[in-house]
C-alpha atoms as a PDB file:
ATOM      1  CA  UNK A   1      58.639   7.661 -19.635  1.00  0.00           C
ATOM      2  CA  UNK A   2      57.455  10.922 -21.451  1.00  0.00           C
ATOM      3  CA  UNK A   3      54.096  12.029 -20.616  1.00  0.00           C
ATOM      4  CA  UNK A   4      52.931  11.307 -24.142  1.00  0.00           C
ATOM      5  CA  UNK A   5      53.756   7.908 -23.990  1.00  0.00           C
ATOM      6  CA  UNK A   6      51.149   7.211 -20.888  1.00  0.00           C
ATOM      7  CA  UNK A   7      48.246   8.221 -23.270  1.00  0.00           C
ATOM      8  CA  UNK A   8      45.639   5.419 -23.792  1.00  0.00           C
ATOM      9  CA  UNK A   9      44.541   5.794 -27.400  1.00  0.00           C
ATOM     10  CA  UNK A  10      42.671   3.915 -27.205  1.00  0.00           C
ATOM     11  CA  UNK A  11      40.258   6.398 -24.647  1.00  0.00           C
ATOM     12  CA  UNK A  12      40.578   9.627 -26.263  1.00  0.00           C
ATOM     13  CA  UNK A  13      38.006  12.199 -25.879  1.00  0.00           C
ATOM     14  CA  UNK A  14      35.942  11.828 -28.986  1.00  0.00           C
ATOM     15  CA  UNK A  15      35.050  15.799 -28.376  1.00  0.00           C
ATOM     16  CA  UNK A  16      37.359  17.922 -27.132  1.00  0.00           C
ATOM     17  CA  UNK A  17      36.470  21.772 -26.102  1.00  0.00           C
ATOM     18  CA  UNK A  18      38.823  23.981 -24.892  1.00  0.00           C
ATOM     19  CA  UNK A  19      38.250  27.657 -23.251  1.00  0.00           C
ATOM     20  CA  UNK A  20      41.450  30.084 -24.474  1.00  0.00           C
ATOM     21  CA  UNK A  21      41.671  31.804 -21.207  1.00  0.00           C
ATOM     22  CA  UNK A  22      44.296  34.687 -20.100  1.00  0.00           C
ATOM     23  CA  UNK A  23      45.520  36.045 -23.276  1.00  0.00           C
ATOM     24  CA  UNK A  24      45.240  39.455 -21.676  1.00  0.00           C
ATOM     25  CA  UNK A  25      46.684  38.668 -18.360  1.00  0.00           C
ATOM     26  CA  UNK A  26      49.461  36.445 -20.853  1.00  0.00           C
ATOM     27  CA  UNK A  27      50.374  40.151 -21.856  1.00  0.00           C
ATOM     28  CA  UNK A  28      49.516  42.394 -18.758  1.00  0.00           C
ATOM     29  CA  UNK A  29      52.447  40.136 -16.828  1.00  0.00           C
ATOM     30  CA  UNK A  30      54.779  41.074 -19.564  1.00  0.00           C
ATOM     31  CA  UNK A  31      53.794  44.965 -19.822  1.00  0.00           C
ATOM     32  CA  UNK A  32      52.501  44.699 -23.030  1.00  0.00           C
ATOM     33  CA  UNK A  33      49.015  45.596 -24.534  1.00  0.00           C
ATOM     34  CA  UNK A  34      46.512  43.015 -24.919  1.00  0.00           C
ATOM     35  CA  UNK A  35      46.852  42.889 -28.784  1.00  0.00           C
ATOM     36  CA  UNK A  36      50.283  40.844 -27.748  1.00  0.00           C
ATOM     37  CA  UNK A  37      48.724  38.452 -25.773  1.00  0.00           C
ATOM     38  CA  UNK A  38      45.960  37.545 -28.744  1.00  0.00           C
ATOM     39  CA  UNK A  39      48.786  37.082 -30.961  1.00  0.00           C
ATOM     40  CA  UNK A  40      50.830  34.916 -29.075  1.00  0.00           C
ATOM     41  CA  UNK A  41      47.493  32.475 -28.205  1.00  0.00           C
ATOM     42  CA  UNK A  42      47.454  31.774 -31.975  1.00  0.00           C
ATOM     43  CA  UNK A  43      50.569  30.129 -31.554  1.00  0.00           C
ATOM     44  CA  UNK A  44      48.811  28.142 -29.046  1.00  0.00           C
ATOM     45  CA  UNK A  45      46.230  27.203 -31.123  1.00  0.00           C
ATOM     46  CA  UNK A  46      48.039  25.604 -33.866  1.00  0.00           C
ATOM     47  CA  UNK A  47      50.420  23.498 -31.314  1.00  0.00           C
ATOM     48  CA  UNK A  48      47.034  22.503 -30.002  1.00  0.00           C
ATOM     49  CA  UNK A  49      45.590  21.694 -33.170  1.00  0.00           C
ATOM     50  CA  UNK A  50      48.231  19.879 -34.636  1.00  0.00           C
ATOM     51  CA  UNK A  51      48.727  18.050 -31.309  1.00  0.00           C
ATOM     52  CA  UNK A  52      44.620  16.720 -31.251  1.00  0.00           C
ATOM     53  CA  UNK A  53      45.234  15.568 -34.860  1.00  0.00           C
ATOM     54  CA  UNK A  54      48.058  13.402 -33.802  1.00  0.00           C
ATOM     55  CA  UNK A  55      46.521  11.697 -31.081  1.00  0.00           C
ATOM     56  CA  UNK A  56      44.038  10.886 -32.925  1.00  0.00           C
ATOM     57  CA  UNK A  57      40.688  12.789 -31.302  1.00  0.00           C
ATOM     58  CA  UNK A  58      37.969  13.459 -33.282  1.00  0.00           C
ATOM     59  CA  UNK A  59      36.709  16.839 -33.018  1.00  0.00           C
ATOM     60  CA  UNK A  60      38.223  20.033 -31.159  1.00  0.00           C
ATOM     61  CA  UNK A  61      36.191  22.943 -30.775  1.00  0.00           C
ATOM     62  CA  UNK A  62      37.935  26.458 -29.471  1.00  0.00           C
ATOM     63  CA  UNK A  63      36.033  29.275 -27.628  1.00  0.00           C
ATOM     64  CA  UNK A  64      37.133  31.690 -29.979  1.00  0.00           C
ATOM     65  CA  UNK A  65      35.015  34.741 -29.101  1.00  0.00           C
ATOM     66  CA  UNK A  66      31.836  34.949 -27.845  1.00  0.00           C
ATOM     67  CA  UNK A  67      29.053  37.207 -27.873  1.00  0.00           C
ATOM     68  CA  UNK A  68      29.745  38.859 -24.971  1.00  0.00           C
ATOM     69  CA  UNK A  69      32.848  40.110 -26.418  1.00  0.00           C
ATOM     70  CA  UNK A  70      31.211  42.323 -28.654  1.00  0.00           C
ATOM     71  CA  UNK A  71      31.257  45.142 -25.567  1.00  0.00           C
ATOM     72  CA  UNK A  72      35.001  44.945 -25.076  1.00  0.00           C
ATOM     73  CA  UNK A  73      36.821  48.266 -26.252  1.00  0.00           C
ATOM     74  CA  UNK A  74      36.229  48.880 -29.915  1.00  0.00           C
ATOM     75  CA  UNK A  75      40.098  48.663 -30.373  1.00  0.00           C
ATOM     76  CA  UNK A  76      40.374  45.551 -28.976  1.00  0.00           C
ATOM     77  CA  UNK A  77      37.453  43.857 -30.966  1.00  0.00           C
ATOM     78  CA  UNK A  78      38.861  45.235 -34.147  1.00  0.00           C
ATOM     79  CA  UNK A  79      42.359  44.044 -33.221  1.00  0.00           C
ATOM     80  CA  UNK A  80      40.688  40.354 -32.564  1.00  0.00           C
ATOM     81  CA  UNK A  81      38.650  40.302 -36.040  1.00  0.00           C
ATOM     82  CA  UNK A  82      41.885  41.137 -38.305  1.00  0.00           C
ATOM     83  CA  UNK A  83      43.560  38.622 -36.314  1.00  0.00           C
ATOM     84  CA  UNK A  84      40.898  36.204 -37.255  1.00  0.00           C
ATOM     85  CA  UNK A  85      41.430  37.002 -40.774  1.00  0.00           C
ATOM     86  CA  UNK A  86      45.005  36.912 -40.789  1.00  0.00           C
ATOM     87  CA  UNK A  87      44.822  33.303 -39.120  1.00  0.00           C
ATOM     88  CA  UNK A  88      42.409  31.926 -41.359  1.00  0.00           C
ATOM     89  CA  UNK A  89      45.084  32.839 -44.318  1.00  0.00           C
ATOM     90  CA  UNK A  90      48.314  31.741 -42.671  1.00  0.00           C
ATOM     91  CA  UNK A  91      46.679  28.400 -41.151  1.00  0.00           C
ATOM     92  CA  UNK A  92      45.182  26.783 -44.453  1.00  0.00           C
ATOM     93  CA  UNK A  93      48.065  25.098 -45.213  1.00  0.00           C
ATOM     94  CA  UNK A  94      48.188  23.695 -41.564  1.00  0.00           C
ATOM     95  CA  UNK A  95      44.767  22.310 -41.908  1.00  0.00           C
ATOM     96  CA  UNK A  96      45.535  21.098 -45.490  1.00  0.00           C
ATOM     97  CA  UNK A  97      48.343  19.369 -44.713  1.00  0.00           C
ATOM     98  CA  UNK A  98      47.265  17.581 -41.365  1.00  0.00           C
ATOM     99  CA  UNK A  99      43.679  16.769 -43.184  1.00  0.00           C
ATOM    100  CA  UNK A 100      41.353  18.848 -40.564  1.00  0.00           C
ATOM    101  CA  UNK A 101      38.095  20.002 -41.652  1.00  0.00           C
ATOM    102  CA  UNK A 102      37.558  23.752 -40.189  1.00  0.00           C
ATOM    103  CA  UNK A 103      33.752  24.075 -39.133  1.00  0.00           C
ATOM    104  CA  UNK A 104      32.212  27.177 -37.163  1.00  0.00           C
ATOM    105  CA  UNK A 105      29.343  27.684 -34.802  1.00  0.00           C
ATOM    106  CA  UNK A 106      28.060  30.920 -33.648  1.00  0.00           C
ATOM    107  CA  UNK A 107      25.843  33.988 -34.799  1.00  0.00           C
ATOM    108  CA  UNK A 108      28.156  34.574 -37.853  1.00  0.00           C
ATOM    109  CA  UNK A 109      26.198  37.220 -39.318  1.00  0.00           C
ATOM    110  CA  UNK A 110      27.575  39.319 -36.797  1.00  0.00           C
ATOM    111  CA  UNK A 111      30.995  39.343 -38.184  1.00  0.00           C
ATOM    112  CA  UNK A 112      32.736  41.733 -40.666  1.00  0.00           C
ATOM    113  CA  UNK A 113      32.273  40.775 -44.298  1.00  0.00           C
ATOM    114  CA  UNK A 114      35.951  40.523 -44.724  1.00  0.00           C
ATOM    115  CA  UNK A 115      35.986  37.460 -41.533  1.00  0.00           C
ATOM    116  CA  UNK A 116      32.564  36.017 -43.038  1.00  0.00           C
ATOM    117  CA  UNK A 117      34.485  35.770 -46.602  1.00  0.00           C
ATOM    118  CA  UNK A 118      37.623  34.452 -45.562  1.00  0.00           C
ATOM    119  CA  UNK A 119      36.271  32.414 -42.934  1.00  0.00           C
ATOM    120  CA  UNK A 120      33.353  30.492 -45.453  1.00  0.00           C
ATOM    121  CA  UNK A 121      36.521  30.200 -48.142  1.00  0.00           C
ATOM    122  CA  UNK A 122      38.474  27.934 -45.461  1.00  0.00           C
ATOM    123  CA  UNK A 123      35.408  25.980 -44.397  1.00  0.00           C
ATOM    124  CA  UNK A 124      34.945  25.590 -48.340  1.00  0.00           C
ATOM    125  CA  UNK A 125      38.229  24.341 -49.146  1.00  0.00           C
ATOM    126  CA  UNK A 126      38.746  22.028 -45.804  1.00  0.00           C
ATOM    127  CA  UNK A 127      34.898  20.284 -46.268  1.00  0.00           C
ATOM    128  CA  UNK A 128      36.739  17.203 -47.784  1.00  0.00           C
ATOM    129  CA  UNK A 129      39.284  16.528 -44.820  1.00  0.00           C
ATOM    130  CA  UNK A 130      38.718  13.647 -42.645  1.00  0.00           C
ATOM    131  CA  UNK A 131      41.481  13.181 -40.218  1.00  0.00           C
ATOM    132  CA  UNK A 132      39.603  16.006 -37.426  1.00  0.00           C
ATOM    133  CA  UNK A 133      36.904  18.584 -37.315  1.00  0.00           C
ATOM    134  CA  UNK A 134      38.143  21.471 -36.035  1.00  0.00           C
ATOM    135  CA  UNK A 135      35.212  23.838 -35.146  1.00  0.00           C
ATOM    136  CA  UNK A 136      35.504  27.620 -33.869  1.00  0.00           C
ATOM    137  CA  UNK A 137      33.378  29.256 -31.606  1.00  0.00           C
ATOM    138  CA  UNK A 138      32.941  32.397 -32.975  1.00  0.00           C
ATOM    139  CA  UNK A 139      30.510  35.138 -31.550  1.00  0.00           C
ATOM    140  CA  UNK A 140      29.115  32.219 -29.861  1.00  0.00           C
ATOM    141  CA  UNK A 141      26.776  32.472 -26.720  1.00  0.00           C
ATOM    142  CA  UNK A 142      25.279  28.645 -25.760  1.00  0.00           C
ATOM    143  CA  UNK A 143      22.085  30.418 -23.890  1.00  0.00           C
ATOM    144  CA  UNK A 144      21.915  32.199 -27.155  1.00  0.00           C
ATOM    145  CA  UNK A 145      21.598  29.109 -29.048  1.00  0.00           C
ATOM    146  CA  UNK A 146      18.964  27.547 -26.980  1.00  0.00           C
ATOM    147  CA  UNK A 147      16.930  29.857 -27.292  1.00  0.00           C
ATOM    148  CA  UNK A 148      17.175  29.872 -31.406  1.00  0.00           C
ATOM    149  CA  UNK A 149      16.580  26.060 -30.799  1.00  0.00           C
ATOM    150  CA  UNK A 150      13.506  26.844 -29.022  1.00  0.00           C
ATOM    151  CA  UNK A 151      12.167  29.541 -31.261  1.00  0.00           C
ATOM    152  CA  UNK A 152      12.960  27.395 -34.219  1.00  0.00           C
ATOM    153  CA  UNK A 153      11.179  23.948 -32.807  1.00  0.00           C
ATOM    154  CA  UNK A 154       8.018  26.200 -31.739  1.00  0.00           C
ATOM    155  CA  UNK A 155       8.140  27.775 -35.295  1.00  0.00           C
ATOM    156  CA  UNK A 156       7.313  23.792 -36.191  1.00  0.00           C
ATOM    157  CA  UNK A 157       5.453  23.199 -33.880  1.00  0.00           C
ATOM    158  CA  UNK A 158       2.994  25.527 -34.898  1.00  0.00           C
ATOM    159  CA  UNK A 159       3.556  24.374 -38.339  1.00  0.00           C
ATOM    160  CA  UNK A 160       2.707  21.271 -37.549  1.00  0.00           C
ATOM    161  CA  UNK A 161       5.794  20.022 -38.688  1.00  0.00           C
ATOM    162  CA  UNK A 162       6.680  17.971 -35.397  1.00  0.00           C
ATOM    163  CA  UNK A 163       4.604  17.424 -32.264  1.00  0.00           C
ATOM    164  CA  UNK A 164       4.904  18.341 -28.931  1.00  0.00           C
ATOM    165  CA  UNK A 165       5.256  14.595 -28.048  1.00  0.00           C
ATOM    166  CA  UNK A 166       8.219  14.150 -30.483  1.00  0.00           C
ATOM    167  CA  UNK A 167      10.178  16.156 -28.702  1.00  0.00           C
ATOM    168  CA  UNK A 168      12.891  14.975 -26.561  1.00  0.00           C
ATOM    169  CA  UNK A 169      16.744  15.445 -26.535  1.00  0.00           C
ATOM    170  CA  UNK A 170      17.290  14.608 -30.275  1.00  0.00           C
ATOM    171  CA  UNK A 171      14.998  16.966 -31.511  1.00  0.00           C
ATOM    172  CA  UNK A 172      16.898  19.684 -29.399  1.00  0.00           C
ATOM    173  CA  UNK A 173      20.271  18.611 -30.298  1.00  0.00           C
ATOM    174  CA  UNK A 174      19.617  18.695 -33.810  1.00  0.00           C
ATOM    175  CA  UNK A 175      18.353  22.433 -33.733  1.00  0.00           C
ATOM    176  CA  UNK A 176      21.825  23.257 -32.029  1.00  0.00           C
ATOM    177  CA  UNK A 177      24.618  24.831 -34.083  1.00  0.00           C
ATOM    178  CA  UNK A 178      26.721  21.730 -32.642  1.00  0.00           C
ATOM    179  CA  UNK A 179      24.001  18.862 -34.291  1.00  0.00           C
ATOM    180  CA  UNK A 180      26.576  17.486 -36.436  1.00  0.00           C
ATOM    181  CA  UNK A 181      29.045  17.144 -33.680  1.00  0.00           C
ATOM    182  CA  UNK A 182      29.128  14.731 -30.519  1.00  0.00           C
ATOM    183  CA  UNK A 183      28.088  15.942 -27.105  1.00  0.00           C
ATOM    184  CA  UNK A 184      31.554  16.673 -25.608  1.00  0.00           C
ATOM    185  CA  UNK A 185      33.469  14.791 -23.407  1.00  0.00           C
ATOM    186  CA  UNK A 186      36.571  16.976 -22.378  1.00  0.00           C
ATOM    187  CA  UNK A 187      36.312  20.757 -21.626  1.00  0.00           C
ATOM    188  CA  UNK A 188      39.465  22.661 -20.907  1.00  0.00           C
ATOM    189  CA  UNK A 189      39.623  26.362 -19.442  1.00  0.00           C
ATOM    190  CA  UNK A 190      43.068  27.819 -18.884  1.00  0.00           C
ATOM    191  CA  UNK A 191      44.550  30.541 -17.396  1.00  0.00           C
ATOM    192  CA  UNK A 192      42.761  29.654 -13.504  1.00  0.00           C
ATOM    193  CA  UNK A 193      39.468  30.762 -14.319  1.00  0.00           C
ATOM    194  CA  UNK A 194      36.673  27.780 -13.021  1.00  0.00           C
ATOM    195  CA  UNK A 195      33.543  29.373 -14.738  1.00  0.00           C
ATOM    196  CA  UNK A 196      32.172  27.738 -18.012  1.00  0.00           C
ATOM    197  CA  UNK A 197      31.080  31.328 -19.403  1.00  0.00           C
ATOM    198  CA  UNK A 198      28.391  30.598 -21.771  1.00  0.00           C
ATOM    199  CA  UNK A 199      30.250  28.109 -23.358  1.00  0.00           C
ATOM    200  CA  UNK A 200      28.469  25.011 -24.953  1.00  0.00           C
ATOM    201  CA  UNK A 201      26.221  24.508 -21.499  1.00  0.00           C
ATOM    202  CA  UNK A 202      23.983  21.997 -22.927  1.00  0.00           C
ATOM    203  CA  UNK A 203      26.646  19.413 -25.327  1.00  0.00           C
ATOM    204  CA  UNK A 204      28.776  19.380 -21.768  1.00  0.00           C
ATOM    205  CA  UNK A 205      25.904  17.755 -19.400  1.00  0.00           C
ATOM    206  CA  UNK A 206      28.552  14.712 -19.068  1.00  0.00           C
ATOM    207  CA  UNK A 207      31.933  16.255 -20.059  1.00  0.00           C
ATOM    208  CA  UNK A 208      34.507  15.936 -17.764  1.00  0.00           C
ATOM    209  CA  UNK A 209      36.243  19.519 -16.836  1.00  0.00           C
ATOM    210  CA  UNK A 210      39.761  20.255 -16.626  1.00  0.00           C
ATOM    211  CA  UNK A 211      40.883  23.455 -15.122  1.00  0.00           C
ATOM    212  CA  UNK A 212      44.428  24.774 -15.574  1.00  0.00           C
ATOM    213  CA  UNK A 213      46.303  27.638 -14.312  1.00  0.00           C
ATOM    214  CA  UNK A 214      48.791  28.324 -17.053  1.00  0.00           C
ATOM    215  CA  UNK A 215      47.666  31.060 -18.911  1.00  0.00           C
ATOM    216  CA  UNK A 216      46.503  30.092 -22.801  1.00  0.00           C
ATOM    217  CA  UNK A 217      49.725  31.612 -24.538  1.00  0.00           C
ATOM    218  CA  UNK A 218      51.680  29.410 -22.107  1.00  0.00           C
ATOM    219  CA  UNK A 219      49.468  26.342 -23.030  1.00  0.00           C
ATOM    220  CA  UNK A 220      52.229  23.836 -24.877  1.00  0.00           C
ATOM    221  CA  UNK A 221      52.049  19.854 -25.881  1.00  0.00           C
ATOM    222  CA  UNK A 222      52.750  18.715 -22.171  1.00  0.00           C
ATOM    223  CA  UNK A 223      49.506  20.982 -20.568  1.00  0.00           C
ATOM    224  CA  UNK A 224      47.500  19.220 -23.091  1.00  0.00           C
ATOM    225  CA  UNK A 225      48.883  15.730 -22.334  1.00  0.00           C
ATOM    226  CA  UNK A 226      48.191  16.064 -18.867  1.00  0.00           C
ATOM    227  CA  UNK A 227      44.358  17.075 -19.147  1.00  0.00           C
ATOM    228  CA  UNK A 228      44.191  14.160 -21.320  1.00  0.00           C
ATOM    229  CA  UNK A 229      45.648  11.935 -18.715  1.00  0.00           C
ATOM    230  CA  UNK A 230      43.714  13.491 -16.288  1.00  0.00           C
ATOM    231  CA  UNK A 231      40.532  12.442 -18.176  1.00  0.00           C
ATOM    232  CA  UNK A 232      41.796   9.059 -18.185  1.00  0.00           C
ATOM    233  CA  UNK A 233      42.181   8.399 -14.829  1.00  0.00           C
ATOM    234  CA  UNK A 234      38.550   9.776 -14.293  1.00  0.00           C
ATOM    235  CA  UNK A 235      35.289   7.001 -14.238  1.00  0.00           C
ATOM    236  CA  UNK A 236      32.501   8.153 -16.647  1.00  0.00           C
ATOM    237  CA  UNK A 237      29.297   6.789 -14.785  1.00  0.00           C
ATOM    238  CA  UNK A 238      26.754   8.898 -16.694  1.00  0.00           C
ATOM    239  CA  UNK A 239      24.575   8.074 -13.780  1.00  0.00           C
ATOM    240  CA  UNK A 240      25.539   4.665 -13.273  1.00  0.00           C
ATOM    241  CA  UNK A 241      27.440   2.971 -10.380  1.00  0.00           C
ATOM    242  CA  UNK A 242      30.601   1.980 -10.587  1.00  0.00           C
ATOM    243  CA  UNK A 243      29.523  -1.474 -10.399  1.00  0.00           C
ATOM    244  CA  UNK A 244      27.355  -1.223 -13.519  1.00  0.00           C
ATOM    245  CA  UNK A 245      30.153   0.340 -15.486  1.00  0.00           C
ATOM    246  CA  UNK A 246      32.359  -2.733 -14.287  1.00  0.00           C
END
């Protein structure tokens, strides 16, 4: 029995994150420059993609660069932004063809023009796709975002738009960049790493986390399976007993 075929579809992850760890390890082991291992993850990324679609889960959102990758070398953010743009291009047709909606979270403004176009004229063209949202990370920092939430609900406060009283978690979530999407229920880091780095710290309070060694250019089908299974085998209390969730 393959490992796909031990999959319960019927208890996917409705919200599935995944961080893209070890690209430049990926390429350090191999002697080549860095710029090799980013190109080879995007390989990863669509086997991934297409993968989630097929199963059947909901939403996948990648950690596609954050904000604290602004102060790698110059070289290497440039390298990672013309990548971007080159992906968007060549991967339209993926996300046409498999019916995935591309979505985007982040401080975008912080981009290059040229990755702000081309990335707004996939979102554009995908917004009627239904079978996944795919959403990328991109110069994304969560701590960043909470504080915009907070600014932003004070900012009404003060308005007199809402009241101190009405706020609670749904007020918060829906001053998030994620407040269209589900709190997540599956993260994923790769490459051996077991740090969360900034990544989505308040939408994973009760997402189960998967740590993997194999670097994220060596992340195929089966890797993917096997977090999934892992999930599966896990009991989601949310603060319960077991007996309550029996």
């Amino acid at each position: 029995m393959s490992l796909l075929d031990t999959i319960n579809k019927n208890n996917l992850p409705k919200h599935l994150a995944i961080i893209m760890d070890g690209n430049g390890r990926w390429a350090k082991q191999k002697g080549l420059l860095r710029a090799f291992g980013h190109e080879s993850g995007t390989k990863s990324v669509r086997t991934t993609v297409e993968t989630c679609a097929r199963l059947g889960i909901e939403n996948l959102t990648l950690y596609a660069f954050s904000t604290e990758n602004w102060n790698r070398p110059k070289l290497e953010v440039d390298i990672l932004m013309k990548l971007l743009i080159s992906s968007l291009k060549n991967e339209l047709k993926t996300l046409q063809d498999n019916n995935i909606q591309l979505n985007s979270i982040g401080n975008l403004d912080l981009l290059p023009k040229s990755a702000q176009k081309e990335l707004q004229e996939v979102i554009t063209k995908t917004k009627s796709n239904t079978r996944m949202v795919l959403t990328l990370a991109l110069s994304y920092g969560s701590r960043e975002e909470i504080v915009n939430a907070v600014k932003n609900i004070s900012d009404k406060v003060k308005n007199n738009i809402i009241s101190i009283d009405s706020i609670d978690e749904s007020i918060i979530n829906q001053h998030l960049y994620t407040q269209n999407l589900p709190e997540v229920d599956l993260l994923i880091r790769t490459s051996g790493e077991h740090r969360i780095s900034n990544f989505l710290l308040w939408q994973i309070a009760y997402a189960e986390l998967y740590f993997t060694e194999v670097l994220w250019p060596d992340f195929k089908e089966e890797d993917l399976y096997e977090a999934i299974i892992s999930y599966q085998k896990r009991e989601r209390r949310f603060g319960k007993t077991s007996e309550q969730i029996k």
